[in-house]
N, C-alpha and C. Protein backbone atom coordinates (compact mmCIF):
# COMPACT_ATOMS: atom_id res chain seq x y z
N UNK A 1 306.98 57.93 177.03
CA UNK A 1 307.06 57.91 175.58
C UNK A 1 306.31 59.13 175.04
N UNK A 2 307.01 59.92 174.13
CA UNK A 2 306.89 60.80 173.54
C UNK A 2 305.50 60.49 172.32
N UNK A 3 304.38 60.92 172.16
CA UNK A 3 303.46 60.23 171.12
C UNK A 3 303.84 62.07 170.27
N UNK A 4 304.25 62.55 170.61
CA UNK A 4 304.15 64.37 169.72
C UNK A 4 305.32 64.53 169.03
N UNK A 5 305.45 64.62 167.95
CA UNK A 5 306.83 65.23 167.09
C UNK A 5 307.40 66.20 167.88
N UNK A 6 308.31 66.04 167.20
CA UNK A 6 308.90 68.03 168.29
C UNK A 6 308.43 69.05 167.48
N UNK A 7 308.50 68.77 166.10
CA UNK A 7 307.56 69.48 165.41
C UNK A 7 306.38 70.36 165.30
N UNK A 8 305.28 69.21 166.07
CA UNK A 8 304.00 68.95 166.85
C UNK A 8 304.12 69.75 168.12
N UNK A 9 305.21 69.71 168.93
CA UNK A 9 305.37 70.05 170.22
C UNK A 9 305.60 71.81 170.03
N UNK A 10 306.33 71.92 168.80
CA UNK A 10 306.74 72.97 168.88
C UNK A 10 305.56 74.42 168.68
N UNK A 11 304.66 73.10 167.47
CA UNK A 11 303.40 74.20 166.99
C UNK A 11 302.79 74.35 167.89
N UNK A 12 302.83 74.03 168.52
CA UNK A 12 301.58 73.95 169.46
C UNK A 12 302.17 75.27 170.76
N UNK A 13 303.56 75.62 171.01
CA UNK A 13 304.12 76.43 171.91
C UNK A 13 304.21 77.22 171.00
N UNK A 14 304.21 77.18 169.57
CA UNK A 14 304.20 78.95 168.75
C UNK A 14 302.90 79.18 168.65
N UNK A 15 301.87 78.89 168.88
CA UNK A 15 300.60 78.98 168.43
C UNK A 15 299.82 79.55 170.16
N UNK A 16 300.09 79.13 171.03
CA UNK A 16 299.90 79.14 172.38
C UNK A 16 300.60 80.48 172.80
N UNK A 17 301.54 81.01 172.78
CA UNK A 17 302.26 81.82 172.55
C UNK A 17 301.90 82.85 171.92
N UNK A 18 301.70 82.86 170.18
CA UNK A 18 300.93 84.06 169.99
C UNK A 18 299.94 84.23 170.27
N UNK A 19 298.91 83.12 170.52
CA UNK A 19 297.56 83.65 170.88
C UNK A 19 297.66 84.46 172.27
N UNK A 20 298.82 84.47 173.10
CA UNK A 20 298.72 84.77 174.14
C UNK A 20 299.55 86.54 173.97
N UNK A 21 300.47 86.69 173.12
CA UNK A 21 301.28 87.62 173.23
C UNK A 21 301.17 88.50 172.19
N UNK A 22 300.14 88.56 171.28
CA UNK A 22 299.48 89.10 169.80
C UNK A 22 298.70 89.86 170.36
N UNK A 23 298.28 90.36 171.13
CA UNK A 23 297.76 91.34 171.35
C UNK A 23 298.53 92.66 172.19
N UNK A 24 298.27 93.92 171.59
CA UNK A 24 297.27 94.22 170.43
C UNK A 24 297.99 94.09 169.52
N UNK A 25 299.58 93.73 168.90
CA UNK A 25 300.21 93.57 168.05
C UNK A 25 300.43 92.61 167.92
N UNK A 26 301.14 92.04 166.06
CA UNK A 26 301.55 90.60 165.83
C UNK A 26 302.99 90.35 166.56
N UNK A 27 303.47 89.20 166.56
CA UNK A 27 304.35 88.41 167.33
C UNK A 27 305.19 88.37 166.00
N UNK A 28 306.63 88.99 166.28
CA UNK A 28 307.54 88.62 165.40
C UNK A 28 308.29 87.24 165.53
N UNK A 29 308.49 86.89 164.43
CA UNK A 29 308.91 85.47 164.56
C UNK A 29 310.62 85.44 165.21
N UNK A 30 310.96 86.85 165.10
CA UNK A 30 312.55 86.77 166.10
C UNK A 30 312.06 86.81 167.56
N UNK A 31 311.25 87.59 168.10
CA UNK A 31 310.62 87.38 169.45
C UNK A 31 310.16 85.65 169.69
N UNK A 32 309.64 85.09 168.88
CA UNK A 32 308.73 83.79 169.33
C UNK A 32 309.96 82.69 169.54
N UNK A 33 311.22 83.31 168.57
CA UNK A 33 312.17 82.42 168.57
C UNK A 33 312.91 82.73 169.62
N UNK A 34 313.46 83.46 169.93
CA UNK A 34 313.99 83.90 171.67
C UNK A 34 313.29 83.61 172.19
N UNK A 35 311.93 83.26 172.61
CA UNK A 35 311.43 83.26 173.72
C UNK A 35 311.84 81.41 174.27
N UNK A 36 311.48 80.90 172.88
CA UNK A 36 311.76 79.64 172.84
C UNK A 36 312.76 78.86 172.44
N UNK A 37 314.25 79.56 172.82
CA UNK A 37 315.83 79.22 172.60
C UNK A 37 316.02 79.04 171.05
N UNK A 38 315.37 79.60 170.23
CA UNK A 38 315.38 78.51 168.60
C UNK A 38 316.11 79.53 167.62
N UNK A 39 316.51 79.20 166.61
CA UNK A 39 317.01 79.80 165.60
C UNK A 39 315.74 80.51 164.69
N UNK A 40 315.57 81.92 164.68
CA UNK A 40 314.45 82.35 163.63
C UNK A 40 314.35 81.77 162.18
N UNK A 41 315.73 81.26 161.78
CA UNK A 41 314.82 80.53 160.29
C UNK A 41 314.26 78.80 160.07
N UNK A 42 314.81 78.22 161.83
CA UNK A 42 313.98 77.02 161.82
C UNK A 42 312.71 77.20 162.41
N UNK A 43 312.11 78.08 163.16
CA UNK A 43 310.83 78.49 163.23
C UNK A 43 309.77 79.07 161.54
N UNK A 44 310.63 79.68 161.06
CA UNK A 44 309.70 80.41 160.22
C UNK A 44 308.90 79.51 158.79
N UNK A 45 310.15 77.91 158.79
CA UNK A 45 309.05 77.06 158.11
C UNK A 45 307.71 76.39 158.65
N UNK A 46 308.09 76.55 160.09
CA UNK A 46 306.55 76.33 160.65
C UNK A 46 305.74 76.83 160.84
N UNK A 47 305.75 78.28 161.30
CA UNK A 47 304.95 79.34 160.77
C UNK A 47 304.29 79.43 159.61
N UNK A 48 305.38 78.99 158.62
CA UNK A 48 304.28 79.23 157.39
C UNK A 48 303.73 78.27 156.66
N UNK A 49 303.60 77.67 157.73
CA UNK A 49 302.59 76.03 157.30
C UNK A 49 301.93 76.29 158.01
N UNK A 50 301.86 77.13 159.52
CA UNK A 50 300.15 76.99 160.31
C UNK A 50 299.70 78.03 159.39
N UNK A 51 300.25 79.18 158.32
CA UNK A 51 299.84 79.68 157.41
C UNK A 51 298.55 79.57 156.51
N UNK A 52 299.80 78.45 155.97
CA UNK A 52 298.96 77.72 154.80
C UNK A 52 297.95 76.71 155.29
N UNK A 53 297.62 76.55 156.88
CA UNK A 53 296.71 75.76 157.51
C UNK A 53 295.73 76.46 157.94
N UNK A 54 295.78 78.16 157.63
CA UNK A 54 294.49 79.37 158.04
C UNK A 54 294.43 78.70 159.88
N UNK A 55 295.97 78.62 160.47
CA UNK A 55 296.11 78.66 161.69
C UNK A 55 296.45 79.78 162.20
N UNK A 56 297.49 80.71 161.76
CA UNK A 56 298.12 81.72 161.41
C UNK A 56 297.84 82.68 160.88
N UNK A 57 298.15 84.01 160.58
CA UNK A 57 298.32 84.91 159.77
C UNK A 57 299.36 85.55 159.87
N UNK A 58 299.88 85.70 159.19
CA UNK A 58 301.22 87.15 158.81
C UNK A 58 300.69 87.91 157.98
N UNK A 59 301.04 89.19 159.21
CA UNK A 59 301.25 90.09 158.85
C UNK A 59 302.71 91.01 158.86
N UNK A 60 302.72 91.79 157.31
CA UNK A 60 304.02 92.10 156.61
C UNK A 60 303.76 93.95 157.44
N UNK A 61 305.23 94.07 157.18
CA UNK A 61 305.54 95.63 157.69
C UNK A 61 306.22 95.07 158.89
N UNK A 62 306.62 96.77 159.06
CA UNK A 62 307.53 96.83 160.19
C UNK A 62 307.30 96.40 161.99
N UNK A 63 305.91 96.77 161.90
CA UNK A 63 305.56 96.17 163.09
C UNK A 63 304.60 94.73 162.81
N UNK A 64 305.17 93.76 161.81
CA UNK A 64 304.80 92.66 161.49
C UNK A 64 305.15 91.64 162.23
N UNK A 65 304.36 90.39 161.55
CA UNK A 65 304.50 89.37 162.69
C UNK A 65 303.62 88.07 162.55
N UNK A 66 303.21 87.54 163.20
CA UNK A 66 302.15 86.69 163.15
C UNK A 66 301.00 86.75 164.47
N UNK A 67 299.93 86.63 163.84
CA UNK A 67 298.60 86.98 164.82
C UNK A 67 297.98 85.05 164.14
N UNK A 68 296.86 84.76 165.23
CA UNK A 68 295.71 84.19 165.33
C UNK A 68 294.68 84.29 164.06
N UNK A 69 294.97 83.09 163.00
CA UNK A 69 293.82 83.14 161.81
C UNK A 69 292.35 83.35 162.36
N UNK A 70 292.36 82.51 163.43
CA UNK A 70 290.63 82.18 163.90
C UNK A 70 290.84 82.09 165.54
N UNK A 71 289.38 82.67 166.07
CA UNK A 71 289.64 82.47 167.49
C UNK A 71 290.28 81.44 168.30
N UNK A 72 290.97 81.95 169.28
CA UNK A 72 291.59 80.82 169.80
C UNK A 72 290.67 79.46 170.22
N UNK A 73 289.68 79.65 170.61
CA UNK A 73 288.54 78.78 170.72
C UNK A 73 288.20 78.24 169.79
N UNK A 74 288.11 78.23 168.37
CA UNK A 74 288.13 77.73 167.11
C UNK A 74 289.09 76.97 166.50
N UNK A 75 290.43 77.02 167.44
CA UNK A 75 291.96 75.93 166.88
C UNK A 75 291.87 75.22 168.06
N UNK A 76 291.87 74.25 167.56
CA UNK A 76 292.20 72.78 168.29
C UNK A 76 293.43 72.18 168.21
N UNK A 77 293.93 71.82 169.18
CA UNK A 77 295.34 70.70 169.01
C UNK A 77 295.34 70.08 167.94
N UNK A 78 294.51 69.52 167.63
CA UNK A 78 294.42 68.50 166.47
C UNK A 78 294.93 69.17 165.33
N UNK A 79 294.25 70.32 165.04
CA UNK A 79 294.65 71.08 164.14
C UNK A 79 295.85 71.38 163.93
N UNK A 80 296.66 71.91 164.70
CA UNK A 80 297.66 72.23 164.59
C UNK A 80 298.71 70.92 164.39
N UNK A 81 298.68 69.65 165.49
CA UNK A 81 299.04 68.43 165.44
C UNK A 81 298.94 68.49 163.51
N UNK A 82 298.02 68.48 162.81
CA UNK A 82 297.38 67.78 161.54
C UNK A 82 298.53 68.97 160.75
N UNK A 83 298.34 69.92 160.88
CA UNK A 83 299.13 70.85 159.63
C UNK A 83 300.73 70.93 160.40
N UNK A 84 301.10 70.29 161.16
CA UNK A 84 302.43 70.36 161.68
C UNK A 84 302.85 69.08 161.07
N UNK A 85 302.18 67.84 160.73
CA UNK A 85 302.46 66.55 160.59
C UNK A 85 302.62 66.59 158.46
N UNK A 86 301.81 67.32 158.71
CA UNK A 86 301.29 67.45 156.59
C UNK A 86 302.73 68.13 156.19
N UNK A 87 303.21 69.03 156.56
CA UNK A 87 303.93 69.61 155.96
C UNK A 87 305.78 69.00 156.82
N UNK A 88 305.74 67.83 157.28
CA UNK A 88 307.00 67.51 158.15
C UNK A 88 308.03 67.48 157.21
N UNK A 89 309.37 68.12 157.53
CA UNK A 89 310.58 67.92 157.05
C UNK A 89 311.41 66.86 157.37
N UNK A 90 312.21 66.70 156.54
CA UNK A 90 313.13 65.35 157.14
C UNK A 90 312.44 63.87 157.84
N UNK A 91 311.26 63.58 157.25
CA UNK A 91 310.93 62.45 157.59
C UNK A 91 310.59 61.74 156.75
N UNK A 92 311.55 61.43 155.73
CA UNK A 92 311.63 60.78 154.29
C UNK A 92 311.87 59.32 154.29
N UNK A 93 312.09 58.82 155.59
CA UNK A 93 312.63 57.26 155.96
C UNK A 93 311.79 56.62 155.11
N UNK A 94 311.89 55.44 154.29
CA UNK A 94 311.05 54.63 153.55
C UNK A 94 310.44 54.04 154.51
N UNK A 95 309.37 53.63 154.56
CA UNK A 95 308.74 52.67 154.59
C UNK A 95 308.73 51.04 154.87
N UNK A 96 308.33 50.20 155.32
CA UNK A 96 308.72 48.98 155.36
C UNK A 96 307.43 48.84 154.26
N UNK A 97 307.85 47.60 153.46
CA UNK A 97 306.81 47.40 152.69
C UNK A 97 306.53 45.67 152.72
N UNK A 98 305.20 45.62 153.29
CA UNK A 98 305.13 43.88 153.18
C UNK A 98 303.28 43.55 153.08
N UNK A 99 303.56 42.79 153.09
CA UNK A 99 301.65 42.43 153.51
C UNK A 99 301.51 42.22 155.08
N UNK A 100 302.20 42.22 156.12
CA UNK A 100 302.20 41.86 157.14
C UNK A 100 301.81 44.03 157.60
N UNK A 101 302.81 45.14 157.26
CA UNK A 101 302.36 46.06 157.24
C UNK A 101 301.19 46.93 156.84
N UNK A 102 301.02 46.39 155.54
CA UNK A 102 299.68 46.69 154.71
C UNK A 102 298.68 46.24 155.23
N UNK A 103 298.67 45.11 155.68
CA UNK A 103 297.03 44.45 156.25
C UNK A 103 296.55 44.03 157.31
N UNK A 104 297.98 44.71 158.41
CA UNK A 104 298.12 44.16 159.77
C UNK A 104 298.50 45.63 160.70
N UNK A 105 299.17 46.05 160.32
CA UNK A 105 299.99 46.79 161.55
C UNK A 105 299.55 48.64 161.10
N UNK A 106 299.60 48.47 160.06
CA UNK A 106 299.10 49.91 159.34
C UNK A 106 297.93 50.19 159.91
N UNK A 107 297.01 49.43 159.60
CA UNK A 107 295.51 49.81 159.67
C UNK A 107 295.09 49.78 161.49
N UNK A 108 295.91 49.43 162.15
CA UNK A 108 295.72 49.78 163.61
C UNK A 108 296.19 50.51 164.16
N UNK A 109 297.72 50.64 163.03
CA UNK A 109 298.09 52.53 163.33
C UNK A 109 297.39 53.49 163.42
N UNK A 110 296.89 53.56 161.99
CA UNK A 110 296.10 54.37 161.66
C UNK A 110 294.86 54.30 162.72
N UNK A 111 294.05 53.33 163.16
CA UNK A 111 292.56 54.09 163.68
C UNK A 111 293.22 54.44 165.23
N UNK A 112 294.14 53.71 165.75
CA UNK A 112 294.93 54.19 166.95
C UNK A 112 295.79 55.56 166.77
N UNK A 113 295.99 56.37 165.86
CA UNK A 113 296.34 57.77 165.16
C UNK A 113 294.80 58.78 165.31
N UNK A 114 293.99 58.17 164.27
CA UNK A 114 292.79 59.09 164.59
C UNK A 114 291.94 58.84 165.94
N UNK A 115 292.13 57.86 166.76
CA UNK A 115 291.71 58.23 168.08
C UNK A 115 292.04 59.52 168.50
N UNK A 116 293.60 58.71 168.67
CA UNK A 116 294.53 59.96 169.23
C UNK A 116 293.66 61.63 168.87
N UNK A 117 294.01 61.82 167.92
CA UNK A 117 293.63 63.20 167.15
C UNK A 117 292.68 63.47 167.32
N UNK A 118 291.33 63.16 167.75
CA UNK A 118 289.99 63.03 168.18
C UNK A 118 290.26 63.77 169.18
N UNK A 119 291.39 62.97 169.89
CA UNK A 119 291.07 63.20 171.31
C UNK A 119 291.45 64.86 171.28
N UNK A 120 292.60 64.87 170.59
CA UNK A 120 293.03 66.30 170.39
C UNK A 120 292.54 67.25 169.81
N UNK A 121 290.91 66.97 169.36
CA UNK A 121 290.08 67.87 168.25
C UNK A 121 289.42 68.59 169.99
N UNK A 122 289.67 67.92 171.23
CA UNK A 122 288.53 68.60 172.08
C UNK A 122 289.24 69.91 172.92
N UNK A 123 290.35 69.59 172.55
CA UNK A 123 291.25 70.27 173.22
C UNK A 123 291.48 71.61 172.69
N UNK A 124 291.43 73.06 173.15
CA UNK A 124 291.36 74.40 171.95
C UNK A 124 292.60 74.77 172.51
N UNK A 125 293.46 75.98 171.91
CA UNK A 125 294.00 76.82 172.14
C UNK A 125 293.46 77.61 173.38
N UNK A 126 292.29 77.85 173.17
CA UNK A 126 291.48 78.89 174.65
C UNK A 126 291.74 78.11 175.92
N UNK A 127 291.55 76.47 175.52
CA UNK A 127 291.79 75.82 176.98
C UNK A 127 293.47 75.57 177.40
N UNK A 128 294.38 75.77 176.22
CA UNK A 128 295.59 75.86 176.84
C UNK A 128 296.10 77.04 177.17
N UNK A 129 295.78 78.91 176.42
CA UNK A 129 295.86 79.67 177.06
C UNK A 129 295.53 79.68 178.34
N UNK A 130 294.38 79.23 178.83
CA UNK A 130 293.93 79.73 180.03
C UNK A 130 294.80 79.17 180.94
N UNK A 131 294.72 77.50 180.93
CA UNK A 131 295.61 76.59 181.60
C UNK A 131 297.44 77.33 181.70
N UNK A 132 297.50 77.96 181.19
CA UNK A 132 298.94 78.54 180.78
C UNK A 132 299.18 79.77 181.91
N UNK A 133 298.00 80.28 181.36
CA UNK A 133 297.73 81.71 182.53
C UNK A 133 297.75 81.09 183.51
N UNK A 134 296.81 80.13 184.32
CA UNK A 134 296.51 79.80 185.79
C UNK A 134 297.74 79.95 185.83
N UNK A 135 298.76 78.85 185.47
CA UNK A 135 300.38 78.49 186.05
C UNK A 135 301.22 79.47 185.86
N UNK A 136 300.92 80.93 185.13
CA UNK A 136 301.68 81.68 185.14
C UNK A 136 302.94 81.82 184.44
N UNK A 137 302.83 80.85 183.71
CA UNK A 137 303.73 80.42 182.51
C UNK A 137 304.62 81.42 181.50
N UNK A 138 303.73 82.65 181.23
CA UNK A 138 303.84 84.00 180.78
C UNK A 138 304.48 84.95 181.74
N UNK A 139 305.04 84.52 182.33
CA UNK A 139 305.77 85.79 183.49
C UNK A 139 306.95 86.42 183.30
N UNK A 140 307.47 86.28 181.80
CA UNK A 140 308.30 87.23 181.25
C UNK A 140 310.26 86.23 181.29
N UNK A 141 309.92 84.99 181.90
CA UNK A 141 310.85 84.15 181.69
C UNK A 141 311.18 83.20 180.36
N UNK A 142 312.15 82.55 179.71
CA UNK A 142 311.29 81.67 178.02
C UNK A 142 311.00 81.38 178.82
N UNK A 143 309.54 80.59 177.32
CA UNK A 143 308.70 79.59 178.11
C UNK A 143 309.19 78.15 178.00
N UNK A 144 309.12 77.40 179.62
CA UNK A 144 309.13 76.37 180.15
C UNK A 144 307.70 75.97 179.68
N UNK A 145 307.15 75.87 178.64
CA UNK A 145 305.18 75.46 178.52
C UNK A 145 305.30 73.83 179.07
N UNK A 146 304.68 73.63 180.28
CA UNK A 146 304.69 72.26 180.27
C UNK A 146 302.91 71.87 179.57
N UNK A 147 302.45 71.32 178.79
CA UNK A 147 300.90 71.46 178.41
C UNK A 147 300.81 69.90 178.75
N UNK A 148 299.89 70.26 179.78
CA UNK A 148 299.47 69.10 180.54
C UNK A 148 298.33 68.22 179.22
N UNK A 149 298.61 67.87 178.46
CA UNK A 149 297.80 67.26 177.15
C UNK A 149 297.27 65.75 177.96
């Protein structure tokens, strides 16, 4: 069972990715999207939500792109998990609405949610670059990222 959006899954392989391939230049979002079979304008609304999450930066011009807001050691899964989930498209499904949800099933979602995310606050970008490097993951093939989470 899948507990990660693809959403979730995805930020987390664009974010892993540039931190890894941004140097010394930004990562164009047509590169990040080839690398990872995707269409460049369904990537670029996620991009600009790890944006607006100071996960990201873009930078404009010709050799533009997106670079690393904050050290990779400074972004956590969680983080990215949290501003990939805030800004989700297409997940407008209503709601069930009862007292059996409200005062029962919600509220164990929820602290069984922020476990989860806890758990994912320990987890950095630096420890999945590296983990990425050992396996060699970056060897110029797309990436297959399997992130052993």
């Amino acid at each position: 069972m899948q507990l990660l959006s693809r959403r979730s899954l995805l930020g987390l392989a664009a974010v892993v990715d540039i931190a890894h391939h941004s140097r010394p230049t930004p990562v164009a979002a047509k590169a990040l999207a080839s690398r990872h079979a995707l269409p460049p304008r369904h990537l670029e609304t996620l991009l600009q939500t790890l944006v607006r999450h100071n996960i990201l930066k873009g930078v404009r011009g010709p050799r533009g792109g997106y670079e690393l807001a904050r050290e990779r050691r400074r972004i956590s899964v969680g983080d990215i998990v949290r501003a990939a989930m805030t800004d989700a498209a297409g997940e407008d499904d209503p709601a069930p609405v009862s007292t059996l949800v409200d005062q029962v099933i919600a509220p164990a979602v929820n602290q069984a949610s922020q476990s989860f995310l806890a758990e994912l606050d320990q987890i950095t970008v630096e420890d999945l670059c590296r983990d990425a490097e050992r396996k060699h993951v970056f060897g110029g093939t797309p990436a297959n990222i399997d992130f052993a989470i």
